[in-house]
Protein backbone atom coordinates (compact mmCIF):
# COMPACT_ATOMS: atom_id res chain seq x y z
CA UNK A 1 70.06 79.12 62.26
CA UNK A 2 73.09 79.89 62.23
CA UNK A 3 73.29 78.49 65.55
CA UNK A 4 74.49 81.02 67.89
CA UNK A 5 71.77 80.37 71.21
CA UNK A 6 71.87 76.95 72.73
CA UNK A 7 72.68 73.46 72.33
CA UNK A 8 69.74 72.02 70.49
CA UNK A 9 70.78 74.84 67.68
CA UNK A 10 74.34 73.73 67.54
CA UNK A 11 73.66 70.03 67.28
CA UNK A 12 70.62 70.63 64.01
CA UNK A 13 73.54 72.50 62.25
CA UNK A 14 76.34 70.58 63.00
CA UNK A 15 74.67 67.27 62.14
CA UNK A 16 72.61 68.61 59.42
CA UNK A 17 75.52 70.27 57.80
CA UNK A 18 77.14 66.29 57.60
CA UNK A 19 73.82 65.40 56.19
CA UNK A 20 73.90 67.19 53.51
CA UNK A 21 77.48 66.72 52.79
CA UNK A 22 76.44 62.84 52.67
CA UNK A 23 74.19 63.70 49.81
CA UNK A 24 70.81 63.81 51.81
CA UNK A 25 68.15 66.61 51.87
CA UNK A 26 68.00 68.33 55.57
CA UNK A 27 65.16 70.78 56.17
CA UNK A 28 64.96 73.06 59.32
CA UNK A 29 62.26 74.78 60.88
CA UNK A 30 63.14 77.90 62.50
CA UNK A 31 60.98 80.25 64.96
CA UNK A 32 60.41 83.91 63.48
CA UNK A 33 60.94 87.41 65.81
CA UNK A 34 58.85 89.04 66.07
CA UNK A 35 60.08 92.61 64.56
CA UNK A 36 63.05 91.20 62.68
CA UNK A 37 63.38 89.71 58.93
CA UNK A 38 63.60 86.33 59.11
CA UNK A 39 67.04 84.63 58.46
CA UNK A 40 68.69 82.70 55.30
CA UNK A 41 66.32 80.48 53.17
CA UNK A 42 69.49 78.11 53.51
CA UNK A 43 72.06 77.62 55.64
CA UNK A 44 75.52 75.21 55.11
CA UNK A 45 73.55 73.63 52.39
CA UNK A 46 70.45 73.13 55.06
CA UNK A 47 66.70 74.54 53.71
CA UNK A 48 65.32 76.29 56.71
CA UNK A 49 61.31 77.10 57.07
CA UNK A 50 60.61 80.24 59.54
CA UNK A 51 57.42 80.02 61.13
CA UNK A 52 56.21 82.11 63.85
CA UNK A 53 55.53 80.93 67.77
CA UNK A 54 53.25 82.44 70.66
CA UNK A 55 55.20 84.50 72.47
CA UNK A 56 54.71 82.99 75.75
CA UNK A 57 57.26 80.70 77.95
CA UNK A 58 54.49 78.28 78.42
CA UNK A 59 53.53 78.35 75.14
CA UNK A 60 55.75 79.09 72.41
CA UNK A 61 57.84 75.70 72.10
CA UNK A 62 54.57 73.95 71.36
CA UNK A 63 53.13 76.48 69.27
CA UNK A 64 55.86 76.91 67.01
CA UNK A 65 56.33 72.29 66.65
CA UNK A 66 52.69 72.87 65.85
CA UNK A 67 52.75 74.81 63.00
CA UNK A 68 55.99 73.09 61.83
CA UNK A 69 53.96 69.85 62.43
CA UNK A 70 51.10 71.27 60.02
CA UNK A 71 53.39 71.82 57.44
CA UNK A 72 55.90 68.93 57.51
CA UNK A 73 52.60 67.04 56.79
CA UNK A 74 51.84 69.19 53.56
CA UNK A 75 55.70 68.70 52.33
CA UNK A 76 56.51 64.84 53.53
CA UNK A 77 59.95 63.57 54.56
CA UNK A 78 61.03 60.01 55.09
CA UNK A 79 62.20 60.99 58.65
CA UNK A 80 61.88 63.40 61.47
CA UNK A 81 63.70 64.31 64.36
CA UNK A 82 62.07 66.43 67.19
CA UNK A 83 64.00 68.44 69.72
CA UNK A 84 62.32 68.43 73.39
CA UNK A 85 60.02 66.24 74.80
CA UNK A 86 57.70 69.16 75.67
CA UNK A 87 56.50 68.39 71.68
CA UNK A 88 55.21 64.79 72.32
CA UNK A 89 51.32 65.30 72.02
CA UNK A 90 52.06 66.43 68.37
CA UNK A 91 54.04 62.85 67.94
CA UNK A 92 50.78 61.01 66.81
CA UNK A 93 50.47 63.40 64.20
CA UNK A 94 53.27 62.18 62.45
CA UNK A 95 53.24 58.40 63.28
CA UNK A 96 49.46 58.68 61.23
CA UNK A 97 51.20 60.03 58.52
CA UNK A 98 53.76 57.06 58.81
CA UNK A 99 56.39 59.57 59.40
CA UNK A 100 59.75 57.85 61.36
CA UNK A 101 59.93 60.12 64.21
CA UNK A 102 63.63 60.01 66.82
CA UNK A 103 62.84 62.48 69.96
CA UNK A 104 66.05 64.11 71.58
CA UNK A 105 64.15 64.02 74.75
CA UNK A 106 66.61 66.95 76.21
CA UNK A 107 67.02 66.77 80.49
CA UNK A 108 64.61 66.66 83.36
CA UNK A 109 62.46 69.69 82.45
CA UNK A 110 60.09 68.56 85.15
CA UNK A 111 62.50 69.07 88.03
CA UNK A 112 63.53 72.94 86.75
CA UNK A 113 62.42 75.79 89.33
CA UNK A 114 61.20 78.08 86.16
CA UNK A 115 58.34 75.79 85.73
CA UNK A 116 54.89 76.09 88.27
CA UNK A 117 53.13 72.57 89.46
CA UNK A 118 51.27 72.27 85.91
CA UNK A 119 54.01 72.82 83.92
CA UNK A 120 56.00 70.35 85.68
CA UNK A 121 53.20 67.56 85.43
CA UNK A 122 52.86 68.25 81.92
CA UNK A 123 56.26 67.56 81.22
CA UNK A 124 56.09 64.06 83.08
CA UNK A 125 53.28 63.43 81.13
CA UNK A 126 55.41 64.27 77.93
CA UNK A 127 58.30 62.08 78.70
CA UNK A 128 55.24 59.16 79.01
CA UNK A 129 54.40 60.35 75.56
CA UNK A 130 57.50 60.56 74.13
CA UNK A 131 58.81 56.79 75.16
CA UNK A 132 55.29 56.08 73.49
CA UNK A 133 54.97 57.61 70.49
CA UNK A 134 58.21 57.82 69.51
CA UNK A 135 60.68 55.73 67.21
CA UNK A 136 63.74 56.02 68.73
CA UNK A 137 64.82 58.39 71.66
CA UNK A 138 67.78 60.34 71.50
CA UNK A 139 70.16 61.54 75.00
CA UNK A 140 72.77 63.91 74.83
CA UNK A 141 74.13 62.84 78.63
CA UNK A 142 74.86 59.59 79.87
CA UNK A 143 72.37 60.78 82.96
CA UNK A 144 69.53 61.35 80.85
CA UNK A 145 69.86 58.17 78.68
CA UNK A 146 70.46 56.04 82.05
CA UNK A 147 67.27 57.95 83.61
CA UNK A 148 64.92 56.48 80.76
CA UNK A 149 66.53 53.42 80.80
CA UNK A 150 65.58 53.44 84.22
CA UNK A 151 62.16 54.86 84.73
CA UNK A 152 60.68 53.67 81.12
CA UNK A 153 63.20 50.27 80.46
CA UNK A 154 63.44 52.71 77.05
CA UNK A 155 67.39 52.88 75.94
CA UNK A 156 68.12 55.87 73.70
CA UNK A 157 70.71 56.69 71.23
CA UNK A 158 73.64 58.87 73.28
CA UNK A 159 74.74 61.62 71.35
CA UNK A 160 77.08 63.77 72.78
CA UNK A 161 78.03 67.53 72.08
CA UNK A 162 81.20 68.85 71.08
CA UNK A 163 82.93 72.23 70.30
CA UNK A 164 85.30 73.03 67.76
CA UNK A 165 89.02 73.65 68.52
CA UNK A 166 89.67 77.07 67.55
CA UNK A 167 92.95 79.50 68.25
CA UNK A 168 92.28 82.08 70.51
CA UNK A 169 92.39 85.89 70.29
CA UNK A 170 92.71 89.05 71.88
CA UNK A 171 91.21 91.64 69.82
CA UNK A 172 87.78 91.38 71.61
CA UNK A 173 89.56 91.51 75.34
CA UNK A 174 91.35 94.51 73.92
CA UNK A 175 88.00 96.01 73.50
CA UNK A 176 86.62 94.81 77.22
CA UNK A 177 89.88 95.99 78.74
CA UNK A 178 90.72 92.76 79.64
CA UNK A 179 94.16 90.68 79.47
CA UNK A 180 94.65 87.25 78.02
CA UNK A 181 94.48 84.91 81.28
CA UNK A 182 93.57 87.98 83.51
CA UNK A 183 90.14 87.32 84.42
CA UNK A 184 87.36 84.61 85.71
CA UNK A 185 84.83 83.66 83.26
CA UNK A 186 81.49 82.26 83.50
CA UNK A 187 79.35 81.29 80.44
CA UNK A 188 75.43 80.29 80.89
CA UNK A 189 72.21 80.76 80.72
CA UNK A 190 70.43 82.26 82.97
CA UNK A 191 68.33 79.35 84.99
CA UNK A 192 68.10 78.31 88.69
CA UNK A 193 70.20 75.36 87.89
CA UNK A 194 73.02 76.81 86.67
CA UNK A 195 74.17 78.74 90.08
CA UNK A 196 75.02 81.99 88.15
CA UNK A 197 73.84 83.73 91.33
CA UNK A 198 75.31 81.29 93.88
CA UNK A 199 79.01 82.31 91.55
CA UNK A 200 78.51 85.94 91.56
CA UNK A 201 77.40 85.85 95.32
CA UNK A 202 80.56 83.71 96.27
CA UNK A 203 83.16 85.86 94.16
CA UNK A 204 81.46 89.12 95.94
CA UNK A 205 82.44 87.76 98.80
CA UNK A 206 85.89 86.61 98.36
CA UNK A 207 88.94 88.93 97.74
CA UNK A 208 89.49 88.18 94.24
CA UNK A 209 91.26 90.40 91.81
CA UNK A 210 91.20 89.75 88.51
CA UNK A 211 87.41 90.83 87.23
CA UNK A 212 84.69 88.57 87.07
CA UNK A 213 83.02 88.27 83.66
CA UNK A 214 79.55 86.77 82.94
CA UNK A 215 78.27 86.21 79.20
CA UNK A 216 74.76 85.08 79.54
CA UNK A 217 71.42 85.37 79.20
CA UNK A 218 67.75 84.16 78.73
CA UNK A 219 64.15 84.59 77.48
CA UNK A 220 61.78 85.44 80.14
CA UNK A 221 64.28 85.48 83.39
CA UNK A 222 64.08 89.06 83.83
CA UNK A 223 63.83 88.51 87.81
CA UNK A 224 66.42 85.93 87.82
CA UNK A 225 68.68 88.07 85.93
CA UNK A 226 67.83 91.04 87.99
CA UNK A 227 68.83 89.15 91.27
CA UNK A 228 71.95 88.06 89.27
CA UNK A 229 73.40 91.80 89.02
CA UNK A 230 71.75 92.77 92.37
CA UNK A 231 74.31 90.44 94.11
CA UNK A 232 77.57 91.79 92.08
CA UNK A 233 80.22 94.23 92.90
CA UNK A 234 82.07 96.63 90.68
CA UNK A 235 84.33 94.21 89.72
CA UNK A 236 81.85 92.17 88.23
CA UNK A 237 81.71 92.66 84.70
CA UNK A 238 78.13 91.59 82.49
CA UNK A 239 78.45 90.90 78.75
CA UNK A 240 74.96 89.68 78.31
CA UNK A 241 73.84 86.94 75.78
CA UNK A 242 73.04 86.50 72.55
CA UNK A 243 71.56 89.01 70.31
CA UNK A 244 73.21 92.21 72.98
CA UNK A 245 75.74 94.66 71.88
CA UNK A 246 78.06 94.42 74.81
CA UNK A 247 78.04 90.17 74.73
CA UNK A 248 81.62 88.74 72.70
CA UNK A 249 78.57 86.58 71.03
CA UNK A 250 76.22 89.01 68.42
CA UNK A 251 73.48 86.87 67.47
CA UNK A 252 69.75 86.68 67.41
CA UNK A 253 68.58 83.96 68.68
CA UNK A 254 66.73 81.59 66.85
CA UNK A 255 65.61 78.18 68.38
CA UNK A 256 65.02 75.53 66.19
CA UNK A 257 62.68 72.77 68.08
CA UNK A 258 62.24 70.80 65.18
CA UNK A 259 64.15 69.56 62.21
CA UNK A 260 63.51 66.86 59.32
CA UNK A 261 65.55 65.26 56.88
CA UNK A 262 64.74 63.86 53.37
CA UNK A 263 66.28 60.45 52.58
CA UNK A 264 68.76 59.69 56.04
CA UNK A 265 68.46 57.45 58.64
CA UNK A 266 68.80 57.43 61.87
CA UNK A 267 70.09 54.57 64.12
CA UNK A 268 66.74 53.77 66.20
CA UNK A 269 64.86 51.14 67.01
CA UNK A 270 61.63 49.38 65.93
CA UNK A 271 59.21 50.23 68.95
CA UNK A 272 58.82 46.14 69.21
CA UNK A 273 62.41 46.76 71.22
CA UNK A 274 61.08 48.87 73.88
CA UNK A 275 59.50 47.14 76.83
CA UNK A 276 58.06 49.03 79.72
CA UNK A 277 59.01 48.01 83.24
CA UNK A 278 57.86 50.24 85.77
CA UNK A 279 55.30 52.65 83.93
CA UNK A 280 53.32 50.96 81.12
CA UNK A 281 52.76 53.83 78.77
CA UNK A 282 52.05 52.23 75.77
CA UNK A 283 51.76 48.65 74.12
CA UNK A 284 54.25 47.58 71.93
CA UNK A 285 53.98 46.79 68.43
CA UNK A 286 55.54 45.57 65.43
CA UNK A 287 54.37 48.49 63.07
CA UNK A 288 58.10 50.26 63.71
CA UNK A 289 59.82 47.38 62.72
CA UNK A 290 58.71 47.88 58.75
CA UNK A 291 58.69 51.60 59.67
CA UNK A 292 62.57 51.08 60.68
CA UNK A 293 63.25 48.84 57.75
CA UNK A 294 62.00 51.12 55.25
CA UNK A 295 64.42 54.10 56.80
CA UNK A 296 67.84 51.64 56.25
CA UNK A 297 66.71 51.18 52.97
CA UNK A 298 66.60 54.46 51.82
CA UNK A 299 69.28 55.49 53.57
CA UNK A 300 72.76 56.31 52.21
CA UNK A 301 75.34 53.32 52.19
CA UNK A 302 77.69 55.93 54.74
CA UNK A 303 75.57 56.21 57.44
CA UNK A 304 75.29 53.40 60.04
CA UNK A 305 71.86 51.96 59.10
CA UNK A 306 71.65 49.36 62.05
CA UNK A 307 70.70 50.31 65.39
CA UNK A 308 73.70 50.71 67.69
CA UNK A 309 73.47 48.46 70.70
């Protein structure tokens, strides 16, 4: 925070930021780099915690919810909300310490090409986990939300991302050499799945004119990116991602996995809801019900305190 990486960033400050205009106490916890000062002790009214992660693809999600796990449970909130299923074994942790959890359960991390056979089981095993152990579940695409509904008979919460309207400018294509409406643009990070090569590749190949200009990046895809700018001509133009010098975007990035909230509810379920059709993951109780209960009562009279279905 500020959020200037990915989604999960955008959607802690941008519903955090209503939290707190709502009267309710949001806290973040936000991964540490390694070789920079850590950001703000507050942002749009927002406390944020920096902790520090393992600096491993494998291993630095998990690390860095574990440490934010350890010390949620020294400073308690009255609800939780954990981005990425990947963070699931660390959800019994909080539901001892009768701690409302809501999981944004993100996509199908399990079908990604970045990710080896065990990583790929684990994170079957996580969604499992996550239907389990969790409150509520929150989707941010219709296919995600209809995939649990599917596979676990679990509905979620759909929340949607947005961007703000903004007017546009042309003092930063004045400094790329590039003219308002004179160029092809492609913004992403750089996975398998989003076909940055299969672009570049296809606009080498056709008989374009107007330049070609990537803005993207990602943590530990230095081969990926490397066959990226292997496949591009000269009229390909890179602006990297966040946190470079050349990208329209100057940032360091700063993923935020987990985030907790003093006081607000959430509309989710009471785990007595969820019924399990296909893969029977955990048994259902009525514990969630009082847990639920107890959340609408503390919560503010503005926020929608029943559950939305």
């Amino acid at each position: 925070m500020p959020a200037r990486y990915g989604g999960f960033e955008t959607a802690v400050e941008e519903v955090g930021r209503r939290l707190v205009t709502r009267g309710h106490d949001v806290v973040v916890y936000c991964r540490s780099t390694p070789g920079q000062a850590d950001g703000p002790d507050e942002h749009l009214g927002m406390r944020l915690v920096h902790l520090p992660a393992a600096r491993r693809r494998s291993l630095e999600t998990l690390s860095h919810t574990a440490l934010s796990v350890g010390h949620l449970l020294g400073h308690r909130t009255d609800a939780a909300i954990v981005f990425n299923a990947a963070n699931a074994p660390l959800l019994p942790l909080m539901r001892l310490a009768r701690i409302p959890v809501a999981t944004h359960v993100d996509g199908l991390e399990w079908k990604r090409a970045k990710w080896g056979p065990v990583g790929r089981r684990y994170y079957r095993m996580a969604e499992c986990m996550a239907v389990r152990w969790s409150d509520a579940l929150i989707a941010d695409a219709v296919g995600i939300a209809d995939y649990y509904q599917r596979e676990f008979d679990a509905p979620t919460t759909l929340l949607t991302y947005g961007a703000p309207l903004i007017a546009p400018g042309s003092d930063r294509l004045a400094e790329l050499g590039l003219e308002p409406g004179g160029y092809h643009l492609v913004v992403a990070r750089f996975e398998p799945e989003n076909h940055v090569d299969v672009i570049v590749d296809g606009y080498r190949r056709s008989g374009a004119r107007k330049p070609l200009v990537v803005v993207g990046s990602a943590p530990y895809s230095d081969e990926y990116t490397g066959r990226v700018r292997a496949l591009a001509d000269h009229r390909v133009r890179f602006l990297g991602g966040s946190g470079t010098s050349d990208s329209s975007i100057s940032c360091t990035p700063t993923p935020t996995p987990t985030c907790t909230a003093t006081r607000w509810a959430v509309p989710i379920p009471p785990s007595s809801a969820l019924s399990v059709r296909e893969r029977r993951c955990w048994p259902t109780t009525s514990t969630s019900t009082a847990r639920w209960s107890r959340i609408r009562a503390t919560s503010s009279p503005t926020l929608r305190t029943s559950p939305p279905w």
